[in-house]
PDB file of N, CA and C in Angstrom:
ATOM      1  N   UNK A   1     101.355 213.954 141.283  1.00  0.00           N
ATOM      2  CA  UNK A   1     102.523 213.997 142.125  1.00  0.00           C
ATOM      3  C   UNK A   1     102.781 212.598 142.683  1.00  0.00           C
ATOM      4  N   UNK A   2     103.861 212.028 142.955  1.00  0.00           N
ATOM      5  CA  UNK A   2     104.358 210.611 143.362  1.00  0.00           C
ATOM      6  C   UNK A   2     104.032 210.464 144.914  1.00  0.00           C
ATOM      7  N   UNK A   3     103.857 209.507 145.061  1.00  0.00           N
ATOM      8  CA  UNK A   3     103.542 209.496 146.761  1.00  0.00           C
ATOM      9  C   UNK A   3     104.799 209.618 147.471  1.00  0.00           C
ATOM     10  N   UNK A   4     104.606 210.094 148.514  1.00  0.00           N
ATOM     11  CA  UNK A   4     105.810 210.186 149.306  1.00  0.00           C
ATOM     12  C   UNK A   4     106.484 208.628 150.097  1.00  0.00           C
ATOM     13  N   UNK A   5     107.694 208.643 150.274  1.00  0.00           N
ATOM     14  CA  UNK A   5     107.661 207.248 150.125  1.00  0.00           C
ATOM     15  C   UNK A   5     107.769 207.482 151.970  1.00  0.00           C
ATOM     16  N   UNK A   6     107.766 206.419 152.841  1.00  0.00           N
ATOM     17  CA  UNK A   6     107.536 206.308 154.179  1.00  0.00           C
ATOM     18  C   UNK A   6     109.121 205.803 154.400  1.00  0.00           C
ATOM     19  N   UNK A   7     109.660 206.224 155.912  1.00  0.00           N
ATOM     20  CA  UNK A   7     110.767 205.974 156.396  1.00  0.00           C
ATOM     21  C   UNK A   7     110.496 204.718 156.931  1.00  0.00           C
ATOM     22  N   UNK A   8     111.274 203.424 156.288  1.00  0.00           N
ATOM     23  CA  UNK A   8     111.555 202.169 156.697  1.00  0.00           C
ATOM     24  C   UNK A   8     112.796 202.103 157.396  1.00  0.00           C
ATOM     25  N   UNK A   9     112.444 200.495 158.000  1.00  0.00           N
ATOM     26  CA  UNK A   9     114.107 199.818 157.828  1.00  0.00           C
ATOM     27  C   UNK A   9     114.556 199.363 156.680  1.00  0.00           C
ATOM     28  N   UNK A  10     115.655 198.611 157.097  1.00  0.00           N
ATOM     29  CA  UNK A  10     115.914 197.970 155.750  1.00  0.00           C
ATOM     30  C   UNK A  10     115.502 196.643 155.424  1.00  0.00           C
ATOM     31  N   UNK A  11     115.051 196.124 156.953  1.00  0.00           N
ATOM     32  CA  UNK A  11     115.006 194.838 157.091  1.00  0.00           C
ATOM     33  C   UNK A  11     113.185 194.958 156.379  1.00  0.00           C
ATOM     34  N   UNK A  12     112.408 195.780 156.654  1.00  0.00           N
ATOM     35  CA  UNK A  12     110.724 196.244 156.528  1.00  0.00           C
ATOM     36  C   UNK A  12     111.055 195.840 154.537  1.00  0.00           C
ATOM     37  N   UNK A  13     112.105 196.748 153.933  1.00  0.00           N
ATOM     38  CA  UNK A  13     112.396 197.120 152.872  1.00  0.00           C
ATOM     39  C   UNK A  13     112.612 195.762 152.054  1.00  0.00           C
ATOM     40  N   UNK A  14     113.243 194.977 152.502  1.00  0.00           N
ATOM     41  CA  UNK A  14     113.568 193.494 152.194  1.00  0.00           C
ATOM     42  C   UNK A  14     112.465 192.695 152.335  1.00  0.00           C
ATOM     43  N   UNK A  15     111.408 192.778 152.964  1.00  0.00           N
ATOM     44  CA  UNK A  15     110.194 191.837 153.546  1.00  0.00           C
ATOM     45  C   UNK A  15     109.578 192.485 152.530  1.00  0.00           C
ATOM     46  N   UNK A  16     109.414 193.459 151.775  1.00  0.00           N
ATOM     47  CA  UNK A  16     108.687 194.378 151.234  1.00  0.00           C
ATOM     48  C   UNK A  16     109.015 194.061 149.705  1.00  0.00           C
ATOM     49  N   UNK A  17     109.825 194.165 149.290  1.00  0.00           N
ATOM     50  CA  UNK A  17     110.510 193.428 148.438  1.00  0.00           C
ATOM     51  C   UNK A  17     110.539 191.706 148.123  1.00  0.00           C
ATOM     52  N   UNK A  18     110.896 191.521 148.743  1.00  0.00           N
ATOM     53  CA  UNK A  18     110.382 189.623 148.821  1.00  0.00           C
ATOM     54  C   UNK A  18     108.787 188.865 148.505  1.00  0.00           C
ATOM     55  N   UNK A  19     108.165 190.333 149.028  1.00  0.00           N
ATOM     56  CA  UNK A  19     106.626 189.695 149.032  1.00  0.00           C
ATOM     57  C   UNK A  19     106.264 190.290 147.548  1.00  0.00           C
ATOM     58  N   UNK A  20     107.105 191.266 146.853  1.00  0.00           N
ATOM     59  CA  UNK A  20     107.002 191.023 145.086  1.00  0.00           C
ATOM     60  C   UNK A  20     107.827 190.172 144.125  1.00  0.00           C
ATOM     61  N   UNK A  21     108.099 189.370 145.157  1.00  0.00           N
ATOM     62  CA  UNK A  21     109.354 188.530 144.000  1.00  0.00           C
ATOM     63  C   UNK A  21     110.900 188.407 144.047  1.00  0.00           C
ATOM     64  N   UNK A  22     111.277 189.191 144.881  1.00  0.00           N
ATOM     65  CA  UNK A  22     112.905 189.223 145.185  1.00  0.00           C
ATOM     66  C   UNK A  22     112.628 188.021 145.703  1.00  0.00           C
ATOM     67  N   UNK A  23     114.200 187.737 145.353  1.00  0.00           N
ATOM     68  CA  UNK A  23     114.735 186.625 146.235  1.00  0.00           C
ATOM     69  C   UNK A  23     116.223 187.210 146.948  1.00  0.00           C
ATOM     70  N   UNK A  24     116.353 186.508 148.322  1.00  0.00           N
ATOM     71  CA  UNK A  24     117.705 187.144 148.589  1.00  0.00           C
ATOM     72  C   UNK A  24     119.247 186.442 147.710  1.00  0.00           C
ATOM     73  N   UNK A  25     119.919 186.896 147.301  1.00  0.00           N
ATOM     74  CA  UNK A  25     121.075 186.050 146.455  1.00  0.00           C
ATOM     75  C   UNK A  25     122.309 185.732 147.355  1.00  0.00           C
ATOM     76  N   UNK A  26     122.450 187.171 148.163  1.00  0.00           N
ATOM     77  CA  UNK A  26     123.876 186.949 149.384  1.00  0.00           C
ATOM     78  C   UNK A  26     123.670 188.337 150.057  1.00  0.00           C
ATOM     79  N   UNK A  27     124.553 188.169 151.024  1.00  0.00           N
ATOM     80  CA  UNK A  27     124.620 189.403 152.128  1.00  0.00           C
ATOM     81  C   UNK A  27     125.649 189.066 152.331  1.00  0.00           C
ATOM     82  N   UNK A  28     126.500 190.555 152.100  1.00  0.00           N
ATOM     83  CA  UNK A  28     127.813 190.698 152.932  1.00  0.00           C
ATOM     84  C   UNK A  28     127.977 192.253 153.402  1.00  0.00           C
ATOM     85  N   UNK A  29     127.820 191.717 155.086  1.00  0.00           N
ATOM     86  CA  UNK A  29     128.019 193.034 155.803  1.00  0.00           C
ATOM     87  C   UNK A  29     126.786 193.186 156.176  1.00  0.00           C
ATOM     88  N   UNK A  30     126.388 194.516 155.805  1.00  0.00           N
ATOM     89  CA  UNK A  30     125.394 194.692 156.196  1.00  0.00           C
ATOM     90  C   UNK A  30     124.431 195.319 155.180  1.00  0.00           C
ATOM     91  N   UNK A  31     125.090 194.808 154.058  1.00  0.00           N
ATOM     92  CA  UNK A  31     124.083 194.796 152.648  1.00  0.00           C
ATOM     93  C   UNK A  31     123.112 193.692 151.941  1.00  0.00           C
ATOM     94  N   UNK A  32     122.563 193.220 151.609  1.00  0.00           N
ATOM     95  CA  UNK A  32     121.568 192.142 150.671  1.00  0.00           C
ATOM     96  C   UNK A  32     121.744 192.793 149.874  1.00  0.00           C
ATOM     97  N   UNK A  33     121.903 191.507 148.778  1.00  0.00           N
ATOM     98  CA  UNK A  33     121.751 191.632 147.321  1.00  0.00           C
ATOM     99  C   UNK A  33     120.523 191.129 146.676  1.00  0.00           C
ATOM    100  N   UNK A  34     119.084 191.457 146.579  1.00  0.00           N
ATOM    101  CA  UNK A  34     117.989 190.668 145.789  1.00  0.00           C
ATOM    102  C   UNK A  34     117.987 190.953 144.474  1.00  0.00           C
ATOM    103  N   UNK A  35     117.351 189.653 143.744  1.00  0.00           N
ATOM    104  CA  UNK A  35     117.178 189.367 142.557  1.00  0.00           C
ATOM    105  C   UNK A  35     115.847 189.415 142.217  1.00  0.00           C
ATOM    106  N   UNK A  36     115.407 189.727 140.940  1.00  0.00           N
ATOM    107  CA  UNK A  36     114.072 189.014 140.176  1.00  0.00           C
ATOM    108  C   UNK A  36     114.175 188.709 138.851  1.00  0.00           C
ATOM    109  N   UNK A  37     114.458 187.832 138.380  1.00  0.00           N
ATOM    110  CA  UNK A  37     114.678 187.576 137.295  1.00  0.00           C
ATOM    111  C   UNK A  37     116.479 188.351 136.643  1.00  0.00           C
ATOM    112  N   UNK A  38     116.135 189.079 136.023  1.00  0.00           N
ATOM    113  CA  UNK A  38     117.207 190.359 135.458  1.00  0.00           C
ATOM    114  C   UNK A  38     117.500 191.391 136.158  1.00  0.00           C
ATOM    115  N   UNK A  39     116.634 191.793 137.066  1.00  0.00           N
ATOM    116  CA  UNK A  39     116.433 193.121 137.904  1.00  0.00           C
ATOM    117  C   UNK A  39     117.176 192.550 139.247  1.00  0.00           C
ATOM    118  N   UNK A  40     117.891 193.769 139.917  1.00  0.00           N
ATOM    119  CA  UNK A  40     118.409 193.139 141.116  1.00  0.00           C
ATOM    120  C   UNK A  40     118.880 194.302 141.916  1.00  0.00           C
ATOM    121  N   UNK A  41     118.886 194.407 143.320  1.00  0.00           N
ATOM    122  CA  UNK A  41     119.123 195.934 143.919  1.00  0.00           C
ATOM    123  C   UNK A  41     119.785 195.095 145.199  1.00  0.00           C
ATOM    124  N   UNK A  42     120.323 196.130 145.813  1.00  0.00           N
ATOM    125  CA  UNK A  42     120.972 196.247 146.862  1.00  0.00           C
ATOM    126  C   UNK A  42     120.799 196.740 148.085  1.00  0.00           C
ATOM    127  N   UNK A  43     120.366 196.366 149.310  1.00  0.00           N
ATOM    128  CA  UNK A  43     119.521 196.700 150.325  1.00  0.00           C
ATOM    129  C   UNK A  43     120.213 197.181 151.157  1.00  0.00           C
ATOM    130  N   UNK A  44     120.812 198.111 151.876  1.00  0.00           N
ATOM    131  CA  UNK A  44     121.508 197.783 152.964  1.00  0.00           C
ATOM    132  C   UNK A  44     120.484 198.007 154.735  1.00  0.00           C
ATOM    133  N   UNK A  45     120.915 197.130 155.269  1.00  0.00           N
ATOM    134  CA  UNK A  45     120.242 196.839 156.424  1.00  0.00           C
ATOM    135  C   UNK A  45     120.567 197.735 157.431  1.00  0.00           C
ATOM    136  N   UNK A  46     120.187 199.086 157.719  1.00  0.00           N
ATOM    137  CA  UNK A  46     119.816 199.908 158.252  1.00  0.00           C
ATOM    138  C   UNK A  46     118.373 200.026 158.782  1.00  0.00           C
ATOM    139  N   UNK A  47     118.726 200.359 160.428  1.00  0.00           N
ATOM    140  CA  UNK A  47     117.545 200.883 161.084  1.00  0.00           C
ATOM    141  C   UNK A  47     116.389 201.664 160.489  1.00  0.00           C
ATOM    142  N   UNK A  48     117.117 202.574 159.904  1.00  0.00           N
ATOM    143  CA  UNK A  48     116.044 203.495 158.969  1.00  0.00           C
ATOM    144  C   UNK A  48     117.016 204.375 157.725  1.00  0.00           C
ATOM    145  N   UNK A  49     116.038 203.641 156.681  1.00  0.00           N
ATOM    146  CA  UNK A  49     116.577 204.052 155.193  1.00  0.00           C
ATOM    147  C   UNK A  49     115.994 205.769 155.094  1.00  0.00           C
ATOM    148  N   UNK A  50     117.012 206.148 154.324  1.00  0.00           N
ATOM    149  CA  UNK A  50     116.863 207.571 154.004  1.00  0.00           C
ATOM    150  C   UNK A  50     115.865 207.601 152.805  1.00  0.00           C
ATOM    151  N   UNK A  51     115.001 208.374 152.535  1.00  0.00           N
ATOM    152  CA  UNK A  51     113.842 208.324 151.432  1.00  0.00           C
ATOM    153  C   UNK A  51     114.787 208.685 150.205  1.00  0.00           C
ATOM    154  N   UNK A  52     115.884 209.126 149.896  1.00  0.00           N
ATOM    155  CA  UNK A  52     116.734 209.022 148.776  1.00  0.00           C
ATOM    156  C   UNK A  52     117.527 207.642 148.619  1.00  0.00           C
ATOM    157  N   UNK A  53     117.223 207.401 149.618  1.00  0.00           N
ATOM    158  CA  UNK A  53     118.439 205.578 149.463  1.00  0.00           C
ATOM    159  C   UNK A  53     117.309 204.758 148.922  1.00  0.00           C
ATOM    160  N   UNK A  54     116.377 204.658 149.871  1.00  0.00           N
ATOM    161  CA  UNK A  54     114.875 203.968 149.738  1.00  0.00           C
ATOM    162  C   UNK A  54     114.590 204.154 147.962  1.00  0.00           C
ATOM    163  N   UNK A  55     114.406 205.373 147.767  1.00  0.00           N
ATOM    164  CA  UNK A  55     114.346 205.664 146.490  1.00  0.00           C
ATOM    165  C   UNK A  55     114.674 205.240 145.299  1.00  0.00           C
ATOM    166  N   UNK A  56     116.237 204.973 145.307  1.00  0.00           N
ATOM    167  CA  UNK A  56     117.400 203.991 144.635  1.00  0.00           C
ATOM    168  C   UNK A  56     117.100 202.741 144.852  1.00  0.00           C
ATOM    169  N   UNK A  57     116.779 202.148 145.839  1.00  0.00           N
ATOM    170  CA  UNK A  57     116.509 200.858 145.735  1.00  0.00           C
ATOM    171  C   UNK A  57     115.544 200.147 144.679  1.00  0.00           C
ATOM    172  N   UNK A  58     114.989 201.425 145.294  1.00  0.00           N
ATOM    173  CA  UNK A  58     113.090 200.729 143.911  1.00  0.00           C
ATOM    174  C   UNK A  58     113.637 201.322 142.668  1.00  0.00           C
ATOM    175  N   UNK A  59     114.525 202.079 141.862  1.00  0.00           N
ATOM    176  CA  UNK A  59     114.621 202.755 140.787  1.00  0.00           C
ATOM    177  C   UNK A  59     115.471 201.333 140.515  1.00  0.00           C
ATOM    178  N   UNK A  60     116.863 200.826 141.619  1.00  0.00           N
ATOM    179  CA  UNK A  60     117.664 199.722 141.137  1.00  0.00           C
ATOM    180  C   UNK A  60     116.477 198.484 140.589  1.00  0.00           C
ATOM    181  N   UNK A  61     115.535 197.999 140.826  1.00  0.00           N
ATOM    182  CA  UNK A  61     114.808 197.001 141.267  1.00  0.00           C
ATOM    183  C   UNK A  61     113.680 197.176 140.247  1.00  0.00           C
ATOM    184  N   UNK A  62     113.401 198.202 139.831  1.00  0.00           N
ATOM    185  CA  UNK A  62     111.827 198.404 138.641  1.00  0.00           C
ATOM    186  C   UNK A  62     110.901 198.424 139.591  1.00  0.00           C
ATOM    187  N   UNK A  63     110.962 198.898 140.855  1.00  0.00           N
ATOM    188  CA  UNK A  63     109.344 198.958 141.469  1.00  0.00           C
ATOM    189  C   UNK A  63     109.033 199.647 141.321  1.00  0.00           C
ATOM    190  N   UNK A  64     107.670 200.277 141.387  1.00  0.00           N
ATOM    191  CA  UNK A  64     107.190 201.628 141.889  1.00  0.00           C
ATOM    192  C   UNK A  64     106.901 201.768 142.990  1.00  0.00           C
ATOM    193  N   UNK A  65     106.816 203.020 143.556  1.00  0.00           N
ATOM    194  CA  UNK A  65     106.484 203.528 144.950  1.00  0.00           C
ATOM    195  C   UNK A  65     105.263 202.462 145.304  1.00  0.00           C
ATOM    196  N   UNK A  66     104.115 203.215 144.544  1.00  0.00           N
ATOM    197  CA  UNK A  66     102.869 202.567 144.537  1.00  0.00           C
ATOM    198  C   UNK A  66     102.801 200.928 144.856  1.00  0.00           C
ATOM    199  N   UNK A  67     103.667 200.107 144.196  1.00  0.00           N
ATOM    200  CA  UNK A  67     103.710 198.894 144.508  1.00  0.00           C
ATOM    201  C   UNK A  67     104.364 198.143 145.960  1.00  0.00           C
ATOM    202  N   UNK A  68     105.825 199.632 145.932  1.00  0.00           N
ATOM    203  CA  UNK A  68     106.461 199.077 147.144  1.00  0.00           C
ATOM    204  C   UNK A  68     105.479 199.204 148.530  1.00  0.00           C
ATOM    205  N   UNK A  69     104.847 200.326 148.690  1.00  0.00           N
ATOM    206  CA  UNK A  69     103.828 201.092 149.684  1.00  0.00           C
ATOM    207  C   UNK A  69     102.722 199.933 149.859  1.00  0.00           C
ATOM    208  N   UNK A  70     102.411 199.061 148.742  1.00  0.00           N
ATOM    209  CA  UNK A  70     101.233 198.012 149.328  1.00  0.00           C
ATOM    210  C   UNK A  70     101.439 196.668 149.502  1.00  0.00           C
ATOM    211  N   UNK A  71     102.878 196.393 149.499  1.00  0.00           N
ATOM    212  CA  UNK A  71     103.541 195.229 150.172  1.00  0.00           C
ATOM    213  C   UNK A  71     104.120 195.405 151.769  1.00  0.00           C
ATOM    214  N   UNK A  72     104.118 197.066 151.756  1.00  0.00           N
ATOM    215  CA  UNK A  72     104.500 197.118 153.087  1.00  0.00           C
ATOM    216  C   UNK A  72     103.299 196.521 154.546  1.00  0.00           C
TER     217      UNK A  72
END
């Protein structure tokens, strides 16, 4: 069974992300756009991400749970 993923921010989500390799590309509003190479997702900067948004992010991005959970 997949681990359950933990209620972040978005800002936690981005730090979390960065420390595997994103880079930020632009923000407009209250979205980030990160990159890694080819792969690239869309963050939006919310207090607290919904575990289905959260979800999409890492599916946009190629992470896995597992990976996102030990950068946090």
């Amino acid at each position: 069974m997949p681990p359950s993923l933990p209620r972040v921010s978005g800002a936690d989500a981005v730090r979390a992300l960065q420390r595997l390799g994103f880079v930020a590309v632009r923000q407009k509003g209250s979205h980030v756009v990160l990159k890694r190479g080819s792969a690239g997702c869309v963050v939006p900067l919310h207090a607290e991400l919904k575990v289905g948004t959260l979800s999409g992010v890492l599916k946009q991005a190629g992470v896995s749970a597992d990976e996102f959970m030990a950068q946090l």
